[in-house]
C-alpha atoms as a PDB file:
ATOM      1  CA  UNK A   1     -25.493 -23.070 -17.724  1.00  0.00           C
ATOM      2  CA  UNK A   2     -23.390 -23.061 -21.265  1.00  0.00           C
ATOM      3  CA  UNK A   3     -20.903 -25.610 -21.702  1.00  0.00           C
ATOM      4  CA  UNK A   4     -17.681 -23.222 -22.178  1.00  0.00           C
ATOM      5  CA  UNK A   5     -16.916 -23.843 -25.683  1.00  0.00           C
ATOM      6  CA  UNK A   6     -20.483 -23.195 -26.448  1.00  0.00           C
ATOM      7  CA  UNK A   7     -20.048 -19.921 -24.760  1.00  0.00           C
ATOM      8  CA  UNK A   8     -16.837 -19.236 -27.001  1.00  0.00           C
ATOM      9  CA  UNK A   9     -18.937 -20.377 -29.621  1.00  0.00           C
ATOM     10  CA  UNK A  10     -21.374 -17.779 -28.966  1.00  0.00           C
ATOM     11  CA  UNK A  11     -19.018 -15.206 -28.471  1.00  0.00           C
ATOM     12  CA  UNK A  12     -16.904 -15.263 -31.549  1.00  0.00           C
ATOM     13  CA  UNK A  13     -20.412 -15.408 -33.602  1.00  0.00           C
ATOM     14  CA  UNK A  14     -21.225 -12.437 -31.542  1.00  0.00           C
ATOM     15  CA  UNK A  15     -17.879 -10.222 -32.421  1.00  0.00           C
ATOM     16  CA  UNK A  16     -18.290 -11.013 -36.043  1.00  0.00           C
ATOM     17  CA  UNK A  17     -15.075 -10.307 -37.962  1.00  0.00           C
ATOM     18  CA  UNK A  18     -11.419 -10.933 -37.579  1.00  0.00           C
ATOM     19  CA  UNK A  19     -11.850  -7.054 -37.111  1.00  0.00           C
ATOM     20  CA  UNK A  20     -12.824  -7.945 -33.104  1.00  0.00           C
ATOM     21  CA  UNK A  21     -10.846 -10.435 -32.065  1.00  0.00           C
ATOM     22  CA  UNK A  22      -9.883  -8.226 -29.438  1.00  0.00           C
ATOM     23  CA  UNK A  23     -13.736  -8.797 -27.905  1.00  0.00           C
ATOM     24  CA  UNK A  24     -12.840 -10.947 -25.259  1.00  0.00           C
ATOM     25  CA  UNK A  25     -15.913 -12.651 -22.531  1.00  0.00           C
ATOM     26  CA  UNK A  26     -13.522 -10.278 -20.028  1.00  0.00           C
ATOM     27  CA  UNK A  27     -14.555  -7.455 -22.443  1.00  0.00           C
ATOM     28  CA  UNK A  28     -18.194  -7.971 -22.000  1.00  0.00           C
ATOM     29  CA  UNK A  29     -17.900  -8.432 -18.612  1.00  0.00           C
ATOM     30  CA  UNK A  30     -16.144  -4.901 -17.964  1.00  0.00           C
ATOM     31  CA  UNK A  31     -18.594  -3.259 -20.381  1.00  0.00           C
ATOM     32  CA  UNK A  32     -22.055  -5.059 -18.713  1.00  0.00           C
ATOM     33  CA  UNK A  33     -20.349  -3.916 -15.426  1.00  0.00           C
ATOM     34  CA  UNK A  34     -20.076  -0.240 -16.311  1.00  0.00           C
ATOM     35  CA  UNK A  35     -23.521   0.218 -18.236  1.00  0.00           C
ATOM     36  CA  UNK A  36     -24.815  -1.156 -14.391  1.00  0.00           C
ATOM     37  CA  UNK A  37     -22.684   0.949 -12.362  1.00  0.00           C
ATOM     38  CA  UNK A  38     -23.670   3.996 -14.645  1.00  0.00           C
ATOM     39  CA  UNK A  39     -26.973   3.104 -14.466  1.00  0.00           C
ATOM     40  CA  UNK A  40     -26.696   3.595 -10.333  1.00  0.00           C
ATOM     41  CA  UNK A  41     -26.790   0.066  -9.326  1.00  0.00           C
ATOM     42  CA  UNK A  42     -24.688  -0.722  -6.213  1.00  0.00           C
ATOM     43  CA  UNK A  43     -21.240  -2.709  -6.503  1.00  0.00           C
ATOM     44  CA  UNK A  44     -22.969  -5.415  -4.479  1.00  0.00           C
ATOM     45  CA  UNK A  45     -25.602  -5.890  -7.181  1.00  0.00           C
ATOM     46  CA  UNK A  46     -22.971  -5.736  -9.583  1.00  0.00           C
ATOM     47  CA  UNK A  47     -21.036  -8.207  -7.829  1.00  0.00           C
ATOM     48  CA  UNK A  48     -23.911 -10.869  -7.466  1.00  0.00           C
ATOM     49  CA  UNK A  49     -23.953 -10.654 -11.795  1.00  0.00           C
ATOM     50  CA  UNK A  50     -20.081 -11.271 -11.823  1.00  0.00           C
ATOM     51  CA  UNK A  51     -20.573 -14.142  -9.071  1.00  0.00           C
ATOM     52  CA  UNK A  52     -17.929 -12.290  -6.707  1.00  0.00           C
ATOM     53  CA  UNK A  53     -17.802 -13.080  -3.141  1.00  0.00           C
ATOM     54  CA  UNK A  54     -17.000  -9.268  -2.563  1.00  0.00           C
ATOM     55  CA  UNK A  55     -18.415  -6.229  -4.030  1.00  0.00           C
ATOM     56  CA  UNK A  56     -14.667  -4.566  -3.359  1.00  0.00           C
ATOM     57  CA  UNK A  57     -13.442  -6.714  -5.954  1.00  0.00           C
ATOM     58  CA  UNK A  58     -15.657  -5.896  -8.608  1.00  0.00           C
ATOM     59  CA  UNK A  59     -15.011  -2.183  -7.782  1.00  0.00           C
ATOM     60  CA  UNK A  60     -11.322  -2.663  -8.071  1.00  0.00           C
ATOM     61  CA  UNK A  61     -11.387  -4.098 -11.000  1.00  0.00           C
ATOM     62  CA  UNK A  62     -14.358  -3.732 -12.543  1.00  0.00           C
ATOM     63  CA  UNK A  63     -15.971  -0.144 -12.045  1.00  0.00           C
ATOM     64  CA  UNK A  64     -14.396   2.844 -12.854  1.00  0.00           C
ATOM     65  CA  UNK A  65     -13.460   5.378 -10.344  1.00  0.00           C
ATOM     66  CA  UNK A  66     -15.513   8.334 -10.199  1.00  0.00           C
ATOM     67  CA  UNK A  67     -15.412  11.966 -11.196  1.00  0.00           C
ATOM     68  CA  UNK A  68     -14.869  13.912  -7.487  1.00  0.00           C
ATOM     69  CA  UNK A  69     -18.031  16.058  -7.377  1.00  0.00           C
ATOM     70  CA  UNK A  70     -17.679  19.638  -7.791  1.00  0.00           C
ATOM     71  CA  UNK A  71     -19.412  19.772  -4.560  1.00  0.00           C
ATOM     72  CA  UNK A  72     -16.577  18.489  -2.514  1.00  0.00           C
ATOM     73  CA  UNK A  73     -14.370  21.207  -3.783  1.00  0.00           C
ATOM     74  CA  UNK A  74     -16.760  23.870  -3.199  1.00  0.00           C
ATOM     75  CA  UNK A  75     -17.063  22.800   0.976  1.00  0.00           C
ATOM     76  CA  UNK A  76     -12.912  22.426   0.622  1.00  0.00           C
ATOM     77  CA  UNK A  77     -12.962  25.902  -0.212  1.00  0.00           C
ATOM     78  CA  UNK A  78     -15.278  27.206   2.114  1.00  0.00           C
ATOM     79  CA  UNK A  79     -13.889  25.723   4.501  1.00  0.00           C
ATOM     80  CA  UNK A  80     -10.564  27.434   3.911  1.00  0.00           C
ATOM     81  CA  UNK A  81     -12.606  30.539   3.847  1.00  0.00           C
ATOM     82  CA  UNK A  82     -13.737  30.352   6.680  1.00  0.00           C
ATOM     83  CA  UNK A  83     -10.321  29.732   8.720  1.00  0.00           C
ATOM     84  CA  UNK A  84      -8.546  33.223   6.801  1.00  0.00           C
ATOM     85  CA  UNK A  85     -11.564  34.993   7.841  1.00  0.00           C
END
């Protein structure tokens, strides 16, 4: 494990320039959290990586809510329909 102010260390050598002093550790963390979550792993996986006790927490804060599938609107609708029919 890094001693913390080795890890800040590390991180402003990392963000180079005064250019990205808005790259934060919390900034990683979001962005190694999405590239997982896009790349299909579960929240509980995703979770472990963090070191959260519960995957519902790292979706809350972490993962981005999905696009609604154009799916769902297409049984909405046939399921309306089917009821004027």
């Amino acid at each position: 494990m890094h001693d913390p102010s080795n890890t800040m260390k590390m991180l402003r050598e990392a963000r180079g320039s005064e250019d990205f002093t808005w790259v934060t550790s919390h900034v990683f963390r979001k962005t190694a959290a999405t590239v997982l979550d896009e790349a299909g792993l579960s929240a509980r996986l995703i979770a472990d990586l963090l070191s959260h006790s519960k995957p519902s927490m790292t979706q809350d804060v972490y993962l981005a809510r999905k696009v609604v599938s154009p799916a769902t609107a297409v049984a909405l609708e046939s399921l309306l329909d089917n009821e004027s029919a």
